[in-house]
PDB file of N, CA and C in Angstrom:
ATOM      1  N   UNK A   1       0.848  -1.177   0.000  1.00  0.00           N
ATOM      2  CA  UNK A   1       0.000   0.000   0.000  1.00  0.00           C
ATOM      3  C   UNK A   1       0.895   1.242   0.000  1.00  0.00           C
ATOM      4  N   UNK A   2       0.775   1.898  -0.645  1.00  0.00           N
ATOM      5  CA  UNK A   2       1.276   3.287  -0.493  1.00  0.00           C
ATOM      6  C   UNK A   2       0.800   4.270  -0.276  1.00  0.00           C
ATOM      7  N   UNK A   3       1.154   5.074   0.502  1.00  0.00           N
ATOM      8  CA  UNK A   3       0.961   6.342   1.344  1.00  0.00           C
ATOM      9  C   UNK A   3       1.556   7.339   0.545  1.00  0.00           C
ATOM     10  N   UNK A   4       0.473   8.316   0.736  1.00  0.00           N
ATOM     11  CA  UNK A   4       1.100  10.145  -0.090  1.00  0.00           C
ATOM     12  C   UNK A   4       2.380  10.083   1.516  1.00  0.00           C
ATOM     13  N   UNK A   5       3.009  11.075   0.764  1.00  0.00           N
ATOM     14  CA  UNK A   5       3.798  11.727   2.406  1.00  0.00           C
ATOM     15  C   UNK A   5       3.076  12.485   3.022  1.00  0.00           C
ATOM     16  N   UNK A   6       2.048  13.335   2.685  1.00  0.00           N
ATOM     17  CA  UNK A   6       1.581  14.200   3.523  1.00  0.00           C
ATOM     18  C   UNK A   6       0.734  13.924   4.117  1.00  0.00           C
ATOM     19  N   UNK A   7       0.100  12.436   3.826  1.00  0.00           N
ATOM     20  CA  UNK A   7      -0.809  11.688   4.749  1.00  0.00           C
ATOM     21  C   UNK A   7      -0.235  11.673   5.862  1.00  0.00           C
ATOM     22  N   UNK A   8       1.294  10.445   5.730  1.00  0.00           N
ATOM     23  CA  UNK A   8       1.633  10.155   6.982  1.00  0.00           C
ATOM     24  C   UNK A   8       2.098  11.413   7.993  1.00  0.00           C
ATOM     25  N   UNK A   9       2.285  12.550   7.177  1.00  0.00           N
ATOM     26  CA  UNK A   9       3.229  13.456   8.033  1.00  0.00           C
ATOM     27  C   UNK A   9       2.222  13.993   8.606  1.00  0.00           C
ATOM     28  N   UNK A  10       1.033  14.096   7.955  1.00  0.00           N
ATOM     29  CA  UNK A  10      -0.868  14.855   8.951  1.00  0.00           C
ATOM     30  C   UNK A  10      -0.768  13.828   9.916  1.00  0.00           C
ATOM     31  N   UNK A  11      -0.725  12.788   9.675  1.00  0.00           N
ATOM     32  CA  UNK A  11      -0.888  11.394  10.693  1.00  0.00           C
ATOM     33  C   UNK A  11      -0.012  11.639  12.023  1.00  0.00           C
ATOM     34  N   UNK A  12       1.281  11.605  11.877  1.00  0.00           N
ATOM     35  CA  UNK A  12       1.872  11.671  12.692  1.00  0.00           C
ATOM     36  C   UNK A  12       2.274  13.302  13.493  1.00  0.00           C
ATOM     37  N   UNK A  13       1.588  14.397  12.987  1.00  0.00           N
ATOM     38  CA  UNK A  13       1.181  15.334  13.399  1.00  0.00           C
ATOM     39  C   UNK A  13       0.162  15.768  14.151  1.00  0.00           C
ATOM     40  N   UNK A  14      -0.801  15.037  13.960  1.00  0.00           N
ATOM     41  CA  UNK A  14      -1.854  15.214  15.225  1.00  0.00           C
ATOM     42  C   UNK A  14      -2.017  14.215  15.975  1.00  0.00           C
ATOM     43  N   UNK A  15      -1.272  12.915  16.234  1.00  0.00           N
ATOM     44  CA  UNK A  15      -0.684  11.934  17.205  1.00  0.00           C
ATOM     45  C   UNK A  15      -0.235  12.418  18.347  1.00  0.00           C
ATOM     46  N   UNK A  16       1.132  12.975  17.487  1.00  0.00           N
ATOM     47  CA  UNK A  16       2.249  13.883  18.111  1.00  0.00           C
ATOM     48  C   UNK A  16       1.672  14.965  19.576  1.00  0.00           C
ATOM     49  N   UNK A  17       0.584  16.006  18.252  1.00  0.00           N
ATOM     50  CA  UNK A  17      -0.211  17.040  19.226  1.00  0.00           C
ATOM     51  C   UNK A  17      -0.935  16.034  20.356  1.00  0.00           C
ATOM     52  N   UNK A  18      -1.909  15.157  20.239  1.00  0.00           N
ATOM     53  CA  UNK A  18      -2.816  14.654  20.997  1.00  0.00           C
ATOM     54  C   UNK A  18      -2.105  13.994  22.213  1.00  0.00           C
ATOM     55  N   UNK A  19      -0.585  13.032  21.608  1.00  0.00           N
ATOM     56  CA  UNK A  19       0.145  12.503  22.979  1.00  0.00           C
ATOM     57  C   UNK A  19       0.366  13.746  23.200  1.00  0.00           C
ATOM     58  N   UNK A  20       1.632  13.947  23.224  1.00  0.00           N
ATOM     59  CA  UNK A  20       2.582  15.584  23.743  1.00  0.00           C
ATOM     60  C   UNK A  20       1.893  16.452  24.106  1.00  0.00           C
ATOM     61  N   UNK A  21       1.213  17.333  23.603  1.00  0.00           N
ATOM     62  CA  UNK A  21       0.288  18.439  24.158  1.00  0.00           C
ATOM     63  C   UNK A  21       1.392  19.560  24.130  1.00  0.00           C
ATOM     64  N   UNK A  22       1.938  20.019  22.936  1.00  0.00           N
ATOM     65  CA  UNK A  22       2.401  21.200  23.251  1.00  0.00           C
ATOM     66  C   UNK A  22       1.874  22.326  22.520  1.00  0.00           C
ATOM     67  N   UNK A  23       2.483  23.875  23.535  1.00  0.00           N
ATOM     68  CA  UNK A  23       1.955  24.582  23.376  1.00  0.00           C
ATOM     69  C   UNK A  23       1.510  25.039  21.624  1.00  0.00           C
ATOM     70  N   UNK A  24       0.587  25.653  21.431  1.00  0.00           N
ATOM     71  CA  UNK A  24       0.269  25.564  19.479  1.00  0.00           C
ATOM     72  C   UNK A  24       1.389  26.606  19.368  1.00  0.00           C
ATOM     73  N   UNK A  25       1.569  28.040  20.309  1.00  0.00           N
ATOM     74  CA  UNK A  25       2.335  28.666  19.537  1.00  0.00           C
ATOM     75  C   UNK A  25       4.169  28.204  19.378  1.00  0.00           C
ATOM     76  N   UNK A  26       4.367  26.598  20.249  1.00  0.00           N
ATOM     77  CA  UNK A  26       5.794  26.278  19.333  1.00  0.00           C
ATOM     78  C   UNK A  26       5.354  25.270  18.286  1.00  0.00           C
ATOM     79  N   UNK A  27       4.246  25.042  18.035  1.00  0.00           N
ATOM     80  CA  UNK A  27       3.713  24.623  16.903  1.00  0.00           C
ATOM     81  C   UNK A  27       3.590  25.255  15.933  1.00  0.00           C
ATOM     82  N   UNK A  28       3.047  26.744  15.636  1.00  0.00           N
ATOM     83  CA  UNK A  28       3.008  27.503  14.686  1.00  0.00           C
ATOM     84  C   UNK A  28       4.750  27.483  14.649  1.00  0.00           C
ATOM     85  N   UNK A  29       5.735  28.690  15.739  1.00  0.00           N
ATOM     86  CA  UNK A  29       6.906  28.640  15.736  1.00  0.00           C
ATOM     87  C   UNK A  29       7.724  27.728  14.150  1.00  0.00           C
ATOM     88  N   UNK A  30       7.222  26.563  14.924  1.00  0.00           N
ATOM     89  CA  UNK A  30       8.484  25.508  14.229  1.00  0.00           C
ATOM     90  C   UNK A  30       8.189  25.550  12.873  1.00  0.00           C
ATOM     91  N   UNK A  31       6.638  25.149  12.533  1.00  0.00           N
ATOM     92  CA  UNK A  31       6.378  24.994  11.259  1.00  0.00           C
ATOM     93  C   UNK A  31       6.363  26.268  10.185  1.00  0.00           C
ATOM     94  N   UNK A  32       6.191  27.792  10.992  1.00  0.00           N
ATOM     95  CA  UNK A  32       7.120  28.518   9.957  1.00  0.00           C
ATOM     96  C   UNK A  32       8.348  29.084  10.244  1.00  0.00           C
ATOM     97  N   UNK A  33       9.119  28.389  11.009  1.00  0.00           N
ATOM     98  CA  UNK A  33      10.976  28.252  11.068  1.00  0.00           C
ATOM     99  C   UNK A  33      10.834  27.197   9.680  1.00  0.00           C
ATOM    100  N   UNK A  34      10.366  26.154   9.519  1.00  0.00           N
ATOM    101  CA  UNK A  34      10.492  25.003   8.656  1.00  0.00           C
ATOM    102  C   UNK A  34      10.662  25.894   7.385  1.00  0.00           C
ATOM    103  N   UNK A  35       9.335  26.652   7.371  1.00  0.00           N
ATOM    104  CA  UNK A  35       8.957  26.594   5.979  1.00  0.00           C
ATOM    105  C   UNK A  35       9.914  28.295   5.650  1.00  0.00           C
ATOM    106  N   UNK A  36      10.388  28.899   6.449  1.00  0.00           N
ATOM    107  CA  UNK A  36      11.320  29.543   6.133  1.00  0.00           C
ATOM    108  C   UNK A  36      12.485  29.305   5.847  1.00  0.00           C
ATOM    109  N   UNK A  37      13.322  28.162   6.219  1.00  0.00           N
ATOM    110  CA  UNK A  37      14.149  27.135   6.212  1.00  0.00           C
ATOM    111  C   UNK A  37      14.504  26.561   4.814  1.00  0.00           C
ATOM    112  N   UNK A  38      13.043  26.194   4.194  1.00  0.00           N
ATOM    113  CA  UNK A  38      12.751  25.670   3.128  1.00  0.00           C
ATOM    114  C   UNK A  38      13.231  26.307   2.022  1.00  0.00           C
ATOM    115  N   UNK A  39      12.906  27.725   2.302  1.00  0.00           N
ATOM    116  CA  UNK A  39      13.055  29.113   1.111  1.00  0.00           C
ATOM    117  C   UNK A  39      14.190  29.923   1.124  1.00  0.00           C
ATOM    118  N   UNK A  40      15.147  29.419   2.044  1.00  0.00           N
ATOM    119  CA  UNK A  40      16.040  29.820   2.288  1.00  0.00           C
ATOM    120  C   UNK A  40      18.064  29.312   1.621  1.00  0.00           C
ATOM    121  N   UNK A  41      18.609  30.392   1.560  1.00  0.00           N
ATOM    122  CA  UNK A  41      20.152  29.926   1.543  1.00  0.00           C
ATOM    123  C   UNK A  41      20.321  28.578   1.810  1.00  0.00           C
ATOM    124  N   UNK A  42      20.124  28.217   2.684  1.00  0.00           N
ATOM    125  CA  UNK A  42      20.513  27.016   3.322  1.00  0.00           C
ATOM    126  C   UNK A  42      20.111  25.719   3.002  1.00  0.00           C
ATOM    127  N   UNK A  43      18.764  26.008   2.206  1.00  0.00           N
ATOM    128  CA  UNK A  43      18.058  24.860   2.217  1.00  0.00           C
ATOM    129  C   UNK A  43      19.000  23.437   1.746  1.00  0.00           C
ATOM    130  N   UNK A  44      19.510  24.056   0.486  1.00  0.00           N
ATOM    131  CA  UNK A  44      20.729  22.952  -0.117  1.00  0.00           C
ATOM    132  C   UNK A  44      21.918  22.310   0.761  1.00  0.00           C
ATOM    133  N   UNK A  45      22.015  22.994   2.196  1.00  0.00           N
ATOM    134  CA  UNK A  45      22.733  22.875   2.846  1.00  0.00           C
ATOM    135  C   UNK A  45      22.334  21.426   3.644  1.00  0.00           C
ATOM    136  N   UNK A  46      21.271  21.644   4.512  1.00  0.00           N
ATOM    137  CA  UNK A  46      20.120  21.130   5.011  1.00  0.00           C
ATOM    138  C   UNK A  46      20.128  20.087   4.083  1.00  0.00           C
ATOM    139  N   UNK A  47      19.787  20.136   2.877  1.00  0.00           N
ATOM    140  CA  UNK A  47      19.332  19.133   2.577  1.00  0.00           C
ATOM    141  C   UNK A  47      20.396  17.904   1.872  1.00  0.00           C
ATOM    142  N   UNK A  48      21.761  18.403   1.852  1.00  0.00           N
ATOM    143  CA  UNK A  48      22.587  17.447   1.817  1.00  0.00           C
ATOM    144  C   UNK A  48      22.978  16.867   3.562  1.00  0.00           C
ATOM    145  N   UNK A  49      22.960  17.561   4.343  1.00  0.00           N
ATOM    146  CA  UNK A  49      23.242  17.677   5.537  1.00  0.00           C
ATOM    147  C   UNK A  49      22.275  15.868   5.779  1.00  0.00           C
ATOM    148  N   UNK A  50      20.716  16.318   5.598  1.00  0.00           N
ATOM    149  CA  UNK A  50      20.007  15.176   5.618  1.00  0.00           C
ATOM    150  C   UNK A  50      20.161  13.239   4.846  1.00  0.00           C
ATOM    151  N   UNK A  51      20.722  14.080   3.237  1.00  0.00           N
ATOM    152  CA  UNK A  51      20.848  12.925   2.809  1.00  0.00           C
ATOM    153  C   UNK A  51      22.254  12.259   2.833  1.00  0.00           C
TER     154      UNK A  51
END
């Protein structure tokens, strides 16, 4: 069976929220650090860094 990614990553995003319970605003925080991250200098950096 195959899964989109953004299934599993919704999936394991409101898991995450429901165990953990953290606050939403380091939830907002992170996810636009991410997505600034994304658009950024670095990203190529990051993303060899990853693979």
């Amino acid at each position: 069976m195959d899964v989109p990614l953004w299934l599993a990553l919704l999936c394991i995003g409101v898991l995450g929220v429901k165990l953990i319970r953290p606050p939403w605003w380091l939830i907002a925080a992170l996810l636009l650090g991410g997505y600034l991250l994304a658009d950024s200098l670095l990203a190529p950096v990051i993303d060899n860094f990853i693979k």
